[in-house]
Protein backbone atom coordinates (compact mmCIF):
# COMPACT_ATOMS: atom_id res chain seq x y z
CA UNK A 1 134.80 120.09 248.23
CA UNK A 2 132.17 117.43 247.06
CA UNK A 3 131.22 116.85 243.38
CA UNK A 4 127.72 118.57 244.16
CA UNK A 5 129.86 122.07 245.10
CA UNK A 6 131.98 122.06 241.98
CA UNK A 7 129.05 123.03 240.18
CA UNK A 8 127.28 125.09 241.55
CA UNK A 9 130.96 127.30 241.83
CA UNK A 10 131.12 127.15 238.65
CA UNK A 11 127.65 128.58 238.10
CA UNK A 12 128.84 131.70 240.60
CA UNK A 13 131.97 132.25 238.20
CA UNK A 14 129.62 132.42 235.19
CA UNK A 15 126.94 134.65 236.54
CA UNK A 16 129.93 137.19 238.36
CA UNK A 17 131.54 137.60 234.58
CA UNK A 18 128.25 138.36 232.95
CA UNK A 19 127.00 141.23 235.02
CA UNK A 20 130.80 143.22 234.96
CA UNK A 21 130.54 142.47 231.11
CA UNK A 22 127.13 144.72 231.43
CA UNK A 23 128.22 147.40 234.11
CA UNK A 24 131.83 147.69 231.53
CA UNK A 25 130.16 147.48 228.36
CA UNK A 26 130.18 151.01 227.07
CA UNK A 27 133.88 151.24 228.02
CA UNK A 28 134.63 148.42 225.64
CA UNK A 29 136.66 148.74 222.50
CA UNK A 30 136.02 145.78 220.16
CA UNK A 31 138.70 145.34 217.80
CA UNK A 32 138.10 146.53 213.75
CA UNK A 33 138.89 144.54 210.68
CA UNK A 34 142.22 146.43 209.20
CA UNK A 35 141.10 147.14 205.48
CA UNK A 36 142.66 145.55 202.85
CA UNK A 37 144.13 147.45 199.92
CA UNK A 38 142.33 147.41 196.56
CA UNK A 39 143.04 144.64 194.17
CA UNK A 40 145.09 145.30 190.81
CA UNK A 41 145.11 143.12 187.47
CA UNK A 42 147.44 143.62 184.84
CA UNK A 43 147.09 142.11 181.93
CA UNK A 44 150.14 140.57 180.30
CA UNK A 45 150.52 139.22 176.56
CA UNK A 46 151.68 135.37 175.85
CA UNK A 47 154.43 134.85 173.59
CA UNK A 48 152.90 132.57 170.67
CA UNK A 49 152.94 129.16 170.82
CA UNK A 50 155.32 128.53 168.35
CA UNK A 51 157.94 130.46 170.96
CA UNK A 52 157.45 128.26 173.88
CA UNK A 53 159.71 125.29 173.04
CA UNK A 54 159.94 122.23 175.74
CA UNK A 55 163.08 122.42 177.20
CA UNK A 56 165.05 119.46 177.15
CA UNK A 57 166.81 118.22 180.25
CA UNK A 58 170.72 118.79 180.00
CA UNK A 59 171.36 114.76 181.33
CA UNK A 60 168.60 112.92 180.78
CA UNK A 61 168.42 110.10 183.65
CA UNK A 62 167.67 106.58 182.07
CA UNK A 63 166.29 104.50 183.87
CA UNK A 64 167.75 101.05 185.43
CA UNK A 65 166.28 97.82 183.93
CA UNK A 66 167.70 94.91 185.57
CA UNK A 67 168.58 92.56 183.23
CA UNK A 68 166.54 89.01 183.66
CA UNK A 69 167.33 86.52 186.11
CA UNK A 70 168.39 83.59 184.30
CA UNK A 71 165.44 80.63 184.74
CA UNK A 72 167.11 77.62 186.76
CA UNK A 73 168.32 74.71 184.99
CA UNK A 74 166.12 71.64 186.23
CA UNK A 75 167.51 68.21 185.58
CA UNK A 76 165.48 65.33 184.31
CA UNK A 77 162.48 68.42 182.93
CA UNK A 78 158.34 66.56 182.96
CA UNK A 79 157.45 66.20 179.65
CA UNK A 80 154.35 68.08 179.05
CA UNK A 81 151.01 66.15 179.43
CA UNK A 82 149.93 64.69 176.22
CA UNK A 83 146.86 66.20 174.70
CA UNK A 84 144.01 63.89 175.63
CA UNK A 85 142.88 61.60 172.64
CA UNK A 86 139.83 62.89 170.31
CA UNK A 87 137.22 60.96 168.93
CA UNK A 88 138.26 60.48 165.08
CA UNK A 89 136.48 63.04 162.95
CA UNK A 90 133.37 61.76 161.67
CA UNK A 91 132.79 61.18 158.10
CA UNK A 92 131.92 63.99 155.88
CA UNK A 93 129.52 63.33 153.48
CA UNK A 94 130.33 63.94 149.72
CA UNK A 95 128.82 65.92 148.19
CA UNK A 96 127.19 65.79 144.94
CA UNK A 97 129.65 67.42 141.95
CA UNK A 98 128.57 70.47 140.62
CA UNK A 99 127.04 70.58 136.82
CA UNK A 100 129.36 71.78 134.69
CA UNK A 101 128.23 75.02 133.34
CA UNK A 102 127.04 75.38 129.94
CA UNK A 103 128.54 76.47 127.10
CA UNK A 104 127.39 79.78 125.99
CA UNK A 105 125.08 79.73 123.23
CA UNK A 106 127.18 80.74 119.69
CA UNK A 107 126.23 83.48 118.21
CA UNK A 108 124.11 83.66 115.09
CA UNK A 109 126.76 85.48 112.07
CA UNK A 110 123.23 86.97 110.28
CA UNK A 111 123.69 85.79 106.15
CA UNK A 112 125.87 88.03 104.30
CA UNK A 113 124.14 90.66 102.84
CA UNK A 114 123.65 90.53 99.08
CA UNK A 115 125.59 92.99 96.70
CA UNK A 116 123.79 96.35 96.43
CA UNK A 117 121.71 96.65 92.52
CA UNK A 118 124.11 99.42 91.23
CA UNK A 119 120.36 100.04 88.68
CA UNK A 120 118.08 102.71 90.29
CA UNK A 121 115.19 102.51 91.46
CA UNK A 122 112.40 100.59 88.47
CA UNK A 123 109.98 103.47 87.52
CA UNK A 124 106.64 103.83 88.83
CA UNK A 125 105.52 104.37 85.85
CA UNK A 126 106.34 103.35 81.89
CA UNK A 127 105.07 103.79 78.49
CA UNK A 128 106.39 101.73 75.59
CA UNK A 129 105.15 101.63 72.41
CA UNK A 130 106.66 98.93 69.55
CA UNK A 131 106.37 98.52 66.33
CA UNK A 132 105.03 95.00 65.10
CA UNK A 133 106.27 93.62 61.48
CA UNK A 134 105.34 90.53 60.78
CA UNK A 135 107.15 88.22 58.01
CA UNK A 136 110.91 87.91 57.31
CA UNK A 137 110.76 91.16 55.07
CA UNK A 138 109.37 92.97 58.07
CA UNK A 139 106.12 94.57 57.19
CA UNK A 140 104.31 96.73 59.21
CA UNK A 141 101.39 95.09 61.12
CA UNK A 142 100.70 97.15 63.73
CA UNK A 143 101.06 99.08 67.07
CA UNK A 144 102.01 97.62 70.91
CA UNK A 145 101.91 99.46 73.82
CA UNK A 146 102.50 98.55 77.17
CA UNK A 147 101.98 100.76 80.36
CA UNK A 148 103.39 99.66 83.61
CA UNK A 149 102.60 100.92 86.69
CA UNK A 150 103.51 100.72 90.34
CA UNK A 151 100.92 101.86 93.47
CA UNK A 152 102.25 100.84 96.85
CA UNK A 153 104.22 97.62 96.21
CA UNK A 154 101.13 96.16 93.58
CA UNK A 155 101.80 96.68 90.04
CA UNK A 156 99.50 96.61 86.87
CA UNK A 157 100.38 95.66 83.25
CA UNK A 158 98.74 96.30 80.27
CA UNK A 159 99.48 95.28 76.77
CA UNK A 160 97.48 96.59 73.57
CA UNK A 161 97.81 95.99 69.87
CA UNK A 162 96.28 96.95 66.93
CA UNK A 163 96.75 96.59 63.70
CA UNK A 164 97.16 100.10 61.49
CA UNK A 165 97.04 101.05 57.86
CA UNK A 166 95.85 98.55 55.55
CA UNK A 167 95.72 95.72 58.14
CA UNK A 168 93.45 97.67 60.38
CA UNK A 169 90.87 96.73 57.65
CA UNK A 170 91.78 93.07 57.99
CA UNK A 171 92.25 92.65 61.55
CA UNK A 172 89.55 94.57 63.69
CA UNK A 173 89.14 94.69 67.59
CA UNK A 174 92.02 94.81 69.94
CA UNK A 175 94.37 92.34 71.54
CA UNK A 176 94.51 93.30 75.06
CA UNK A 177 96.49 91.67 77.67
CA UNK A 178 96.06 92.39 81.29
CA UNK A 179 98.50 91.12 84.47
CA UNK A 180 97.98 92.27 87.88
CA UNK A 181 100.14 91.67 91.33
CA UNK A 182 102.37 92.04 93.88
CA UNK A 183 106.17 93.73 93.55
CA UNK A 184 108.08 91.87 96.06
CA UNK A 185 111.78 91.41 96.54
CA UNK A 186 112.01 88.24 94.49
CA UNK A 187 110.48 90.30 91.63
CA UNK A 188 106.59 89.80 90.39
CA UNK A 189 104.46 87.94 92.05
CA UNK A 190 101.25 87.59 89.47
CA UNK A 191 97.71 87.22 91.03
CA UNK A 192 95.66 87.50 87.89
CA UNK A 193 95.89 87.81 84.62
CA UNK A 194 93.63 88.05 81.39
CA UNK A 195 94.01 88.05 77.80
CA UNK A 196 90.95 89.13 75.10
CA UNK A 197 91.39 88.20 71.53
CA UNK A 198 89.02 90.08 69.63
CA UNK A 199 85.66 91.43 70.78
CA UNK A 200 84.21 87.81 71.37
CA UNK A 201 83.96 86.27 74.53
CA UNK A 202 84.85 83.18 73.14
CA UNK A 203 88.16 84.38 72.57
CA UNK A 204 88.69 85.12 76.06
CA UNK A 205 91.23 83.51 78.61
CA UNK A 206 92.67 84.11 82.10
CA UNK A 207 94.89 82.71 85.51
CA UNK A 208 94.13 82.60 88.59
CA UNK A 209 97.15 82.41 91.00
CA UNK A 210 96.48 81.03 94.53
CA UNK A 211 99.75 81.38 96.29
CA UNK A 212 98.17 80.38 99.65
CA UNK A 213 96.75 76.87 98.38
CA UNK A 214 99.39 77.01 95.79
CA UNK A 215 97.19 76.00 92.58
CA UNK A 216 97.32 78.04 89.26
CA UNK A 217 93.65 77.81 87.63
CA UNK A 218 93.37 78.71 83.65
CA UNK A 219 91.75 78.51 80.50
CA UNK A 220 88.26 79.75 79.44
CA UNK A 221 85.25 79.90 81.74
CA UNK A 222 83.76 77.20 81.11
CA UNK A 223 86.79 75.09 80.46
CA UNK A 224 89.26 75.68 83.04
CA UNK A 225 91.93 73.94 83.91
CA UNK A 226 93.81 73.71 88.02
CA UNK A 227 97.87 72.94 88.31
CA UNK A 228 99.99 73.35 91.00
CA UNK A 229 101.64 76.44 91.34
CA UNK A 230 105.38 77.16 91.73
CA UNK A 231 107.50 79.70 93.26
CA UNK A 232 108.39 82.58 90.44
CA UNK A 233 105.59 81.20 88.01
CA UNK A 234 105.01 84.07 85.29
CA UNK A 235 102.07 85.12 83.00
CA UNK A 236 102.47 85.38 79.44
CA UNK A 237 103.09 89.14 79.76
CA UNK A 238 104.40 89.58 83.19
CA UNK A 239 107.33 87.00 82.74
CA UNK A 240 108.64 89.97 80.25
CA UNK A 241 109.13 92.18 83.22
CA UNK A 242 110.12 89.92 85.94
CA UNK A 243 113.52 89.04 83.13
CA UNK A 244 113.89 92.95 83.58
CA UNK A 245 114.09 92.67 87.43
CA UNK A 246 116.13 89.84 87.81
CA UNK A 247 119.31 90.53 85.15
CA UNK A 248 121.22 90.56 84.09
CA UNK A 249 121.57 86.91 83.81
CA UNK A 250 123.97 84.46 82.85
CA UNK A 251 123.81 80.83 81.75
CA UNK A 252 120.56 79.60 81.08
CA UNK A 253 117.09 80.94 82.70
CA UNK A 254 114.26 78.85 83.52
CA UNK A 255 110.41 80.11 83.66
CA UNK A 256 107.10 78.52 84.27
CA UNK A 257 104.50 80.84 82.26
CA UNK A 258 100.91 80.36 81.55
CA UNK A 259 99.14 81.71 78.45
CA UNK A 260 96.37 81.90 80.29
CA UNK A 261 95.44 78.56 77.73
CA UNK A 262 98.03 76.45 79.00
CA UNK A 263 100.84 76.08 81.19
CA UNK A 264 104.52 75.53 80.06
CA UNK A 265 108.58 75.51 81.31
CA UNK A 266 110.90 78.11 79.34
CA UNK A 267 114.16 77.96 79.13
CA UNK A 268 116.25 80.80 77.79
CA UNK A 269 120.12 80.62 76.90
CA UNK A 270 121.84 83.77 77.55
CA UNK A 271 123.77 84.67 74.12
CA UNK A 272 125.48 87.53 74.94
CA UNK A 273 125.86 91.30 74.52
CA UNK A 274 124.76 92.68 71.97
CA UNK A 275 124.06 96.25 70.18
CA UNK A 276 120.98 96.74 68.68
CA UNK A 277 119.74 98.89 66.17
CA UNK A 278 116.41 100.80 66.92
CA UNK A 279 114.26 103.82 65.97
CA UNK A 280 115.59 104.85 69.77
CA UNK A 281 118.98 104.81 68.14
CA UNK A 282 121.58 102.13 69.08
CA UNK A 283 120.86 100.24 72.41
CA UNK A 284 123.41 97.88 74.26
CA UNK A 285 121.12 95.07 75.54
CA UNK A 286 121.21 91.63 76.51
CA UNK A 287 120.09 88.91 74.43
CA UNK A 288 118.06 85.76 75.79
CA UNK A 289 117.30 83.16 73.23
CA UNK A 290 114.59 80.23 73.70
CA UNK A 291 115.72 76.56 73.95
CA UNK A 292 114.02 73.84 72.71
CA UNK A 293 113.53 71.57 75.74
CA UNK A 294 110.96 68.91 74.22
CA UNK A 295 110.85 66.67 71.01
CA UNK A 296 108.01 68.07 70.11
CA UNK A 297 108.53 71.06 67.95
CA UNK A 298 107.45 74.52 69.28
CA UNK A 299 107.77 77.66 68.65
CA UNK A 300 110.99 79.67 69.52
CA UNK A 301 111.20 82.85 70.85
CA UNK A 302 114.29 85.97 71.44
CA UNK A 303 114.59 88.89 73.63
CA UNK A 304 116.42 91.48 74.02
CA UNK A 305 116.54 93.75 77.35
CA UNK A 306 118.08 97.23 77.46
CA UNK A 307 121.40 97.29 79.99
CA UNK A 308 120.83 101.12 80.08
CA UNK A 309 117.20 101.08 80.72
CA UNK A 310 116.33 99.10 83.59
CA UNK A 311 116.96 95.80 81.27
CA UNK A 312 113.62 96.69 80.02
CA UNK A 313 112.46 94.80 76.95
CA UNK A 314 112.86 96.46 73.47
CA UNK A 315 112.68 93.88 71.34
CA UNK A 316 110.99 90.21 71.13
CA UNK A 317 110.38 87.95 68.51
CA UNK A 318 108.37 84.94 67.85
CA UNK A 319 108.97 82.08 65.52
CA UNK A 320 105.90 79.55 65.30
CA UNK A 321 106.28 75.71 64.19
CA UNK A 322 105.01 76.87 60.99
CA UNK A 323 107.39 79.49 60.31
CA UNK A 324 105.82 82.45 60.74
CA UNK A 325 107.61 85.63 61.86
CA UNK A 326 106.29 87.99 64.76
CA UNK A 327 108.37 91.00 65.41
CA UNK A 328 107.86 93.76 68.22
CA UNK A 329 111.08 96.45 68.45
CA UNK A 330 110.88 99.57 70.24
CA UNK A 331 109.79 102.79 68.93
CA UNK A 332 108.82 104.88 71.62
CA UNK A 333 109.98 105.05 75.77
CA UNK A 334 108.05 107.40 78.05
CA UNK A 335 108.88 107.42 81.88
CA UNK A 336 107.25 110.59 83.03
């Protein structure tokens, strides 16, 4: 059979099958899936975790290491190859030194402090009154009072005396005696002061104090006199008080005071304790006693300051050149 017949055979074949499939069809049985049965889960329960424990092998197989193969023993071994040569380090350049650092700074110690005034506090505010005898048999010339008071760190003085009884007949007017200023820590600091002899204005004095140009101008107003002015200079009355504020003392005490007519260094010699007898009753005071510093002779003068009263001053007394006796002791002592 040629090539060309084999096909066309095969085409009769084909066509042959597919028309008996068609007459047989209904006579056909095609073959049914066999059902499968149903599918059943059942749930089971793990032991814990802690339960299930690795179990270890009964011989545990190790495995072979071959030991190493000893390395070969080479006769006459190449050195290694030399490291090839550098270029030499270049010069590093010094550097500057570092300032040393400064010593801390010392610490300032402040001053020590100075020991507290076991005195209270001066009172704002004092009355004294003193009796003045005049003479060595001590007669009765008159009346003093002084009245001190204190206003915000500025303090004003007064002094007044007149003459009672018979001498009131004798000696008429007032002497009044007036010192104003500053309180400070050092103790008075005067800026004015004025005294009035009398009821003439001849008879009238005063200081200036000019701390800031540090002059002192005094004497009558129209013959005044200017002089320099120290640190701790005192008026005739305020000089009084600033003894109270700065004892007690010992040794000797020096004081620049003006009278307001002239302008003079006191010295004062501390004598000692002493008890004194006064209308008060018996005070323990300190006594200060005038020292004759010039050849010229002057006047001397005691005073005696009150230990248990603010060293205030209950008694003075003045001695002129001439003799004459002028003596001022407490009588009175108000501090309301």
């Amino acid at each position: 059979m040629s090539r060309r017949g084999k096909p066309l055979l095969f085409a009769l074949l084909a066509s042959l099958l597919l028309h008996l499939i068609i007459l047989l069809g209904p006579n056909i049985t095609l073959l049914q899936p066999t059902p499968e049965p149903p599918l059943t889960v059942k749930i089971q329960t793990l032991p814990p975790l802690a339960a299930l424990k690795p179990q270890r092998p009964k011989h545990a197989v190790k495995p072979k290491v071959k030991p190493p193969r000893p390395a070969p023993i080479i006769s006459n071994p190449v050195p290694p190859p030399e490291p090839a040569p550098t270029s030499p380090p270049q010069a590093i350049a010094q550097q500057a030194p570092e300032p040393p650092m400064p010593a801390p700074a010392p610490i300032p110690v402040p001053p020590p402090m100075p020991p507290a005034d076991p005195r209270p506090d001066f009172p704002a505010r004092i009355d004294l009154v003193y009796s003045v005898y005049r003479g060595t048999q001590g007669l009765l010339l008159g009346k003093t009072t002084h009245s001190w008071h204190i206003v915000d760190k500025q303090y004003l003085l007064t002094s007044t005396t007149a003459a009672t009884g018979l001498f009131s007949l004798l000696y008429s007017g007032r002497y009044i005696m007036t010192s104003r200023g500053e309180l400070t820590p050092a103790g008075l600091k005067p800026i004015s002061f004025w005294i009035q002899r009398g009821q003439s204005s001849e008879h009238t004095e005063y200081a200036d104090f000019d701390w800031s140009a540090k002059t002192l101008q005094y004497g009558k107003p129209d013959d005044l006199h200017t002089a320099p002015l120290t640190d701790g200079t005192q008026d005739q009355l305020s000089a009084l008080y600033q003894l109270a504020f700065t004892a007690p003392h010992s040794g000797r005490v020096t004081v620049a005071i003006t009278t307001g007519r002239k302008l003079n260094q006191y010295t004062y010699q501390v004598v000692g304790e002493e008890m004194l007898q006064t209308p008060l009753g018996a005070l323990r005071t300190e006594h200060l006693a005038s020292v004759q510093t010039t050849q010229e002779p002057s006047g001397s003068g005691d005073i005696w300051l009150a230990i248990d009263q603010h060293y205030l001053p209950v008694r003075f007394k003045l001695t002129t050149s001439d003799g004459e006796v002028l003596d001022q002791v407490i009588s009175e002592l108000r501090m309301p």
